[in-house]
Protein backbone atom coordinates (compact mmCIF):
# COMPACT_ATOMS: atom_id res chain seq x y z
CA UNK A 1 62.37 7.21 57.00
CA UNK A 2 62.08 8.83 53.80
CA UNK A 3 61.39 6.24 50.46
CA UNK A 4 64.07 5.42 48.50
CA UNK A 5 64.44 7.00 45.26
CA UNK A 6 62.82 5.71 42.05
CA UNK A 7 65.12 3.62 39.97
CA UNK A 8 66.32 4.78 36.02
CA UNK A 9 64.00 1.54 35.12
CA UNK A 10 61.09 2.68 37.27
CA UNK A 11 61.69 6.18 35.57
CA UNK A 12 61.97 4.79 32.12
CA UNK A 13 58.62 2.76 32.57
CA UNK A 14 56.75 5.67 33.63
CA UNK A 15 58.42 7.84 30.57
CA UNK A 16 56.93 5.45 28.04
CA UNK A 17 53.76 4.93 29.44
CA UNK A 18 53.24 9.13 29.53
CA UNK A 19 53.67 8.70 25.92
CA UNK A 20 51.93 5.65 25.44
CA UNK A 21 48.50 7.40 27.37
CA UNK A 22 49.73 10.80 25.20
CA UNK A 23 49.73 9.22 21.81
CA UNK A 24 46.29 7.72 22.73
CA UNK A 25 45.31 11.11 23.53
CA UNK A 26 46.50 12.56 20.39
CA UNK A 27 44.37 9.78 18.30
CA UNK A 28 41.03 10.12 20.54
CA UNK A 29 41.82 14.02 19.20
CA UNK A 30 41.65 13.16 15.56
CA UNK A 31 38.81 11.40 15.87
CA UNK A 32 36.73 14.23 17.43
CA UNK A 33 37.77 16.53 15.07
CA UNK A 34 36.87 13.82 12.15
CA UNK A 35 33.52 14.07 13.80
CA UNK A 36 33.21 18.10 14.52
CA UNK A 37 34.42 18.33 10.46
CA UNK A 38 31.43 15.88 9.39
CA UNK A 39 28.57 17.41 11.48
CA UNK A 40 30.04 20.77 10.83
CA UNK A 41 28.97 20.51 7.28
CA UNK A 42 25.37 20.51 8.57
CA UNK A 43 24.63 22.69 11.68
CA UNK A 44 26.36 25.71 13.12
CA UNK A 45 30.16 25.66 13.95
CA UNK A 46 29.46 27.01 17.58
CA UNK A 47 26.50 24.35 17.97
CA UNK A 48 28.91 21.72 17.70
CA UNK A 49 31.56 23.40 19.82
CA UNK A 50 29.29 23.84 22.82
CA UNK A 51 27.70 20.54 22.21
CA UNK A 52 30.99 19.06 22.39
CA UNK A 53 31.44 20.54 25.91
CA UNK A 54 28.35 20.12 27.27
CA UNK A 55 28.74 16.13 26.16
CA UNK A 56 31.80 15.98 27.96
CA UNK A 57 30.16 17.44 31.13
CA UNK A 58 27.50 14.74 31.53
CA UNK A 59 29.64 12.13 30.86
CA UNK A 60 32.00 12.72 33.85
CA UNK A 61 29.31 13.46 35.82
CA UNK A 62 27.85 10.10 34.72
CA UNK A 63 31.00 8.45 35.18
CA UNK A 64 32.60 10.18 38.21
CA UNK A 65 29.56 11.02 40.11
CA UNK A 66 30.87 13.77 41.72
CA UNK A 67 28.30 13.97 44.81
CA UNK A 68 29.93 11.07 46.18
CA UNK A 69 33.91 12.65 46.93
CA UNK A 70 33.04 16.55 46.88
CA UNK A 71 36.37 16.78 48.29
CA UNK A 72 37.91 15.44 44.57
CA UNK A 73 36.50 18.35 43.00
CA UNK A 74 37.48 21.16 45.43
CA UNK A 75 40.50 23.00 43.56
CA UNK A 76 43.69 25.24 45.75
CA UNK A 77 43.80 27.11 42.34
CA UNK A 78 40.17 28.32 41.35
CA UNK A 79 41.65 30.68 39.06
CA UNK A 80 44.17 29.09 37.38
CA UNK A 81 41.26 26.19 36.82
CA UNK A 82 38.79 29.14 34.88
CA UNK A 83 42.34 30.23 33.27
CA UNK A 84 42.68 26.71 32.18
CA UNK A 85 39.25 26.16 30.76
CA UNK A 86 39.41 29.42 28.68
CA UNK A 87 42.62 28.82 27.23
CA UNK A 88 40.51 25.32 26.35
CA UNK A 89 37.44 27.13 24.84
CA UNK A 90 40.01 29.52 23.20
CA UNK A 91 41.63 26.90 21.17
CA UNK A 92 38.71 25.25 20.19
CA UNK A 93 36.68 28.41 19.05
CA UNK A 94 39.64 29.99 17.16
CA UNK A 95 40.86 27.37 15.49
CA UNK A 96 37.37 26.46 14.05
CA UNK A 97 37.08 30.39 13.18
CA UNK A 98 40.33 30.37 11.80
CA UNK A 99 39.21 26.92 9.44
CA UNK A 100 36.69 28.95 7.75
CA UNK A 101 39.21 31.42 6.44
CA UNK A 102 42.31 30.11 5.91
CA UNK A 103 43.38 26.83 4.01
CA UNK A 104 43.88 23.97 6.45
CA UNK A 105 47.78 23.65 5.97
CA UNK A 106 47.63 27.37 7.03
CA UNK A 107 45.64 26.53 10.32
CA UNK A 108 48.07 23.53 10.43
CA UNK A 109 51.39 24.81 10.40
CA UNK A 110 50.71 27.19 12.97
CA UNK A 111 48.79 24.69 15.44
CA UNK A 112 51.30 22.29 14.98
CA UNK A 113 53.56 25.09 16.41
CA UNK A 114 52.14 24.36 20.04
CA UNK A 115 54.61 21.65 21.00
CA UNK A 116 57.47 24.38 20.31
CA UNK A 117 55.77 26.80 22.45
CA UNK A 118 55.14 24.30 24.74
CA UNK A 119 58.27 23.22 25.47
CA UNK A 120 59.65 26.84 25.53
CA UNK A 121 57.72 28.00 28.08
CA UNK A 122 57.70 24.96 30.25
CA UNK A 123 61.26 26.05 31.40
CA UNK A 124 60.78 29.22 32.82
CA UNK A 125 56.59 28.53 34.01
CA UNK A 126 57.22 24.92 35.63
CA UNK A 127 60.92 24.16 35.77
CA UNK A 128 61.31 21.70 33.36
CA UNK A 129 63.82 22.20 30.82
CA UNK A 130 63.98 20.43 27.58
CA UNK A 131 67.95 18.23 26.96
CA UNK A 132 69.30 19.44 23.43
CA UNK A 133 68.04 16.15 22.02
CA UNK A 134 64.74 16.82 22.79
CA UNK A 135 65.13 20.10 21.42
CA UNK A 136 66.29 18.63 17.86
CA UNK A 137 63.47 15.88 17.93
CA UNK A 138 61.16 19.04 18.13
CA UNK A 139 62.85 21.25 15.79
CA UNK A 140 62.93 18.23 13.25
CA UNK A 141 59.21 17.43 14.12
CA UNK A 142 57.93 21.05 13.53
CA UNK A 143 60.01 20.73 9.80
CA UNK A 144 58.13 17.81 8.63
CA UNK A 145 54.90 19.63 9.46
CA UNK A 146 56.30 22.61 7.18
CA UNK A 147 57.38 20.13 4.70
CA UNK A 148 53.92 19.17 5.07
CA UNK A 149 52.13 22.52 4.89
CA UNK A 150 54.00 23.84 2.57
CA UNK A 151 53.57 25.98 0.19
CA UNK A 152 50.77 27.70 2.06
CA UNK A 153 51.40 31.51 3.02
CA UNK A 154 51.03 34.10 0.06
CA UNK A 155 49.02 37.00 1.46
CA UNK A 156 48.98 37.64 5.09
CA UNK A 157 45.45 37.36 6.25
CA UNK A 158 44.00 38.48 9.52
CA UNK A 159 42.48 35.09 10.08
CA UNK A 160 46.38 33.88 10.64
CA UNK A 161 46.09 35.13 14.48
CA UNK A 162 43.19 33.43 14.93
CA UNK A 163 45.08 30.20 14.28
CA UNK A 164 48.12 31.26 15.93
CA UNK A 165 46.26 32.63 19.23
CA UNK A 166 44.85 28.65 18.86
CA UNK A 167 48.07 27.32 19.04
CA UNK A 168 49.42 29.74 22.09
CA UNK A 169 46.36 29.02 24.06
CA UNK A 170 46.66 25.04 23.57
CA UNK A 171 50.13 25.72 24.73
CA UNK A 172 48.76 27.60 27.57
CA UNK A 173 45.98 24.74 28.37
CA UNK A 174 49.37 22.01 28.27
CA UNK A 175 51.04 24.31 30.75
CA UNK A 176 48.14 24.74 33.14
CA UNK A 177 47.28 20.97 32.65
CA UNK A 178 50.83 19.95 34.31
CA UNK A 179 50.61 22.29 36.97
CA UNK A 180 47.47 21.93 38.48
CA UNK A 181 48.39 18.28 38.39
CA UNK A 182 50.56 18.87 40.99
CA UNK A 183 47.73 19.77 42.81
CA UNK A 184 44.25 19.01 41.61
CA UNK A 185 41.84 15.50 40.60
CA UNK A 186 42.25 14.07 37.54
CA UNK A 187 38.44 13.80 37.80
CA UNK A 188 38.37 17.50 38.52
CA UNK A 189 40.29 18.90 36.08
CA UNK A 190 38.37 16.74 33.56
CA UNK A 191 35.56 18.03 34.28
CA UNK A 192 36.12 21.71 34.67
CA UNK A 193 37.95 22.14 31.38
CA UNK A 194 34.71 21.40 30.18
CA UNK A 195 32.16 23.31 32.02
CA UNK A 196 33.81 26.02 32.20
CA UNK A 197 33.66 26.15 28.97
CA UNK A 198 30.23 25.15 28.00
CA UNK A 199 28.89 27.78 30.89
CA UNK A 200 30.87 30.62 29.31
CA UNK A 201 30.30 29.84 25.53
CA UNK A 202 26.37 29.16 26.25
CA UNK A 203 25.56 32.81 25.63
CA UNK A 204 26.89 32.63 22.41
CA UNK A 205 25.96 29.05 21.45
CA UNK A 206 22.34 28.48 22.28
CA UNK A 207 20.30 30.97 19.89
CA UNK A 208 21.66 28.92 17.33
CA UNK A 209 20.78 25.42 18.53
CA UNK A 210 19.29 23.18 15.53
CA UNK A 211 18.16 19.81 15.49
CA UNK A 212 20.57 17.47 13.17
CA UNK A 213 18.88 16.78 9.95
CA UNK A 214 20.14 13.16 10.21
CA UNK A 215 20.53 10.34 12.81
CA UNK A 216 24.44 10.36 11.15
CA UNK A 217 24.86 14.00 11.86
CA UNK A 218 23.55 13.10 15.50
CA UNK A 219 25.78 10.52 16.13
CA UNK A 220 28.71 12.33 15.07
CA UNK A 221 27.94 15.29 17.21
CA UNK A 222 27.76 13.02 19.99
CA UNK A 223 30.83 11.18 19.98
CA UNK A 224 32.77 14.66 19.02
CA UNK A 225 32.05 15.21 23.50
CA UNK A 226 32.78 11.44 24.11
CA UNK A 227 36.06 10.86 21.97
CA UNK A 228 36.76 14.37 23.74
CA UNK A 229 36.51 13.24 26.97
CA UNK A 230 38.20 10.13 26.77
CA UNK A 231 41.17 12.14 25.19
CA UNK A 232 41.60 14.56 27.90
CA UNK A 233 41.09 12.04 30.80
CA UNK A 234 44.11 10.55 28.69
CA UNK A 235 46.01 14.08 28.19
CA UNK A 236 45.55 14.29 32.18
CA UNK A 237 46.56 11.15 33.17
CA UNK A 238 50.17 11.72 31.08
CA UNK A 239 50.92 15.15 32.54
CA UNK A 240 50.39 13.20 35.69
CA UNK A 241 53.30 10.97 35.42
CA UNK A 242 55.57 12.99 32.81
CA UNK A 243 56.81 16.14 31.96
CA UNK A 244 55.90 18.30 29.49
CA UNK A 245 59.18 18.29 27.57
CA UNK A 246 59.57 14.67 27.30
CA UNK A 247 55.65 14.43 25.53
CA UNK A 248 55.63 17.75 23.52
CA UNK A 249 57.37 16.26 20.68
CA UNK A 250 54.35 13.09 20.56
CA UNK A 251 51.84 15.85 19.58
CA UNK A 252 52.81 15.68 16.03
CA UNK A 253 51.49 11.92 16.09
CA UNK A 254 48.08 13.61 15.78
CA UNK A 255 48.59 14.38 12.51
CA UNK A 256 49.33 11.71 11.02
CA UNK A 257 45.89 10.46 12.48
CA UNK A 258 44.54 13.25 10.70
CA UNK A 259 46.02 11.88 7.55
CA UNK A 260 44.60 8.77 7.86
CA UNK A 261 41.50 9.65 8.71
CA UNK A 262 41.23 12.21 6.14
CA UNK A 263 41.69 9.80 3.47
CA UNK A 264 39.11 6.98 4.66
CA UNK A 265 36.46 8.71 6.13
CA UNK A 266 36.36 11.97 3.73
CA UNK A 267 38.72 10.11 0.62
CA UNK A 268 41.06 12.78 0.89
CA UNK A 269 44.39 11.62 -0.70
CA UNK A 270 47.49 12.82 1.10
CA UNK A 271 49.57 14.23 -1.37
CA UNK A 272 53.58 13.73 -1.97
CA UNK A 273 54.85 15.87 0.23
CA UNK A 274 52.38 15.03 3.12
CA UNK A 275 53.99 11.41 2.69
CA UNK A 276 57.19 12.91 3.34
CA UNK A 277 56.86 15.39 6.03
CA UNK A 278 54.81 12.53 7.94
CA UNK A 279 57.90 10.35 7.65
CA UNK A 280 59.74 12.62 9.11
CA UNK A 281 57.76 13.77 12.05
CA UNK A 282 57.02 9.62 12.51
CA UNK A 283 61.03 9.24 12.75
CA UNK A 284 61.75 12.43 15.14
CA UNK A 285 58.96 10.00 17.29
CA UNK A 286 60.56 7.34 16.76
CA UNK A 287 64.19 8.68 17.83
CA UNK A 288 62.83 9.67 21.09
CA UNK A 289 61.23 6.96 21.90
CA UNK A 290 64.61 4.96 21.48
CA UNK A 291 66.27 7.48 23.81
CA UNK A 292 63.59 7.16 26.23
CA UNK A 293 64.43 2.96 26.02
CA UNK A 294 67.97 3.24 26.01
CA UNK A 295 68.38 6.18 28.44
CA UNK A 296 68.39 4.18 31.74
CA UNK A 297 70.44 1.18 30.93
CA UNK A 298 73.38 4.33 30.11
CA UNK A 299 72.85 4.73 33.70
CA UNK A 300 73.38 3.16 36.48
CA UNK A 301 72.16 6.25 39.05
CA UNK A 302 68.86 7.05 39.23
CA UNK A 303 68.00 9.55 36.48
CA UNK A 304 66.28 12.91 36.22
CA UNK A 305 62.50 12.26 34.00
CA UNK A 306 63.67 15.90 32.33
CA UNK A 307 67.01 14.95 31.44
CA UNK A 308 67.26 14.94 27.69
């Protein structure tokens, strides 16, 4: 006898926790790069990308101990897990390339772009189509970044694909993320998206090794693989339970982390129109949160997660 189908409240409950476990996500995010930007300052960019790999490797192997359920870690998509890692190591290692030449509301505007792309492509690649509202919410999101970023792009410079081939391979990571959900360990795909990685960037990354100059610099190259790793488990754990539509528009909550952080840790004071293009990307949150509250008690059927 098959189960009985979930009910709108059961559907609501697992809507809002997605975004609950998402928003977490986006702020373990900030942190790390808080971290990567501070110990950045003092050894090589690509010794604190593959550091921040290799950190999240040993800590699911700490905390997962994978000996004990091989089976976990065994993957029905081996390729589309390497495809997901590099589309990881991609974003990572272009957008840090792409920081060194462009202003950061350059490398902003177009990262921020990912959620777009996102939900774009998550209709025809997985099936899940974004409701009208959820288009607006994302539309109106992706304006208070500009409002944000702006004014920003006088000369075209070459660096501006790096940034943008950062945000379409986050988009691509997302989309991978969701499917092999459908499939795959969260323990697994934690800790692939992170070897993979670390073994293909090694080459690259270990001539350049240097010891921090300071316990400080240490720490902070550290916790850039912990907050990491607690972020994806997090990112992993809401694909799990909810679609990619319905949590593309919560990436912009990430920046105003980055705001906030910007301006205690490194004194950085947001200026007017940061203010205001955070405001607005806080209330395009906001509004779909509220539909994902209200949605169910419209209904009395049970409801489709995707229906916007």
């Amino acid at each position: 006898m098959s189960s009985p189908l979930p009910t709108a409240d059961a559907e609501a409950t697992l809507r809002l926790r997605g975004i609950a476990i998402y928003s977490l996500a986006m702020l373990l995010f900030a942190c790390t790069d808080a971290c990567a930007k501070y110990a950045g300052q003092f050894v090589p960019v690509m010794e604190v990308v593959w550091l921040r790999f290799a950190v999240q490797v040993l800590l699911a192997i700490l905390v997962f101990q994978p000996w004990r359920a091989i089976a976990l870690y065994k993957t029905r998509r081996p390729v589309l897990q390497f495809m997901r890692g590099m589309f990881l190591a991609g974003s990572t290692v272009f957008n840090f390339l792409a920081i060194h030449e462009l202003q950061l509301d350059q490398t902003m505007s177009i990262g921020f772009s990912a959620p777009f792309i996102t939900a774009a492509l998550a209709g025809p690649l997985l099936g899940e189509w974004a409701g009208p509202r959820r288009w607006a919410a994302i539309l109106v999101g992706f304006v208070g970044v500009l409002v944000i970023t702006m004014p920003g792009f006088g000369s075209l410079k070459p660096a501006i694909f790096l940034s943008l081939a950062a945000a379409f391979s986050n988009a691509f990571y997302i989309l991978s993320t969701r499917l092999l959900t459908r499939t795959d360990s969260s323990a697994g795909l934690l800790l692939y998206s992170a070897l993979i990685p670390m073994l293909v960037l090694s080459p690259t990354a270990l001539p350049t090794i240097s010891a921090p100059p300071t316990l400080l610099v240490g720490v902070c190259m550290f916790m850039t693989g912990a907050l990491a790793f607690a972020g994806h488990w997090c990112l992993v754990r809401a694909h799990k339970q909810t679609a990619v539509p319905v949590l593309a528009p919560f990436m912009y909550t990430g920046l105003i982390w980055m705001i906030l952080l910007g301006y205690v840790v490194f004194n950085d004071v947001p200026a007017p129109r940061t203010l205001v293009g955070a405001s607005i990307i806080i209330a395009s949150g906001l509004y779909l949160l509220y539909r994902e509250r209200v949605k169910a008690p419209e209904r009395q059927e049970p409801v489709d997660v995707l229906d916007g």
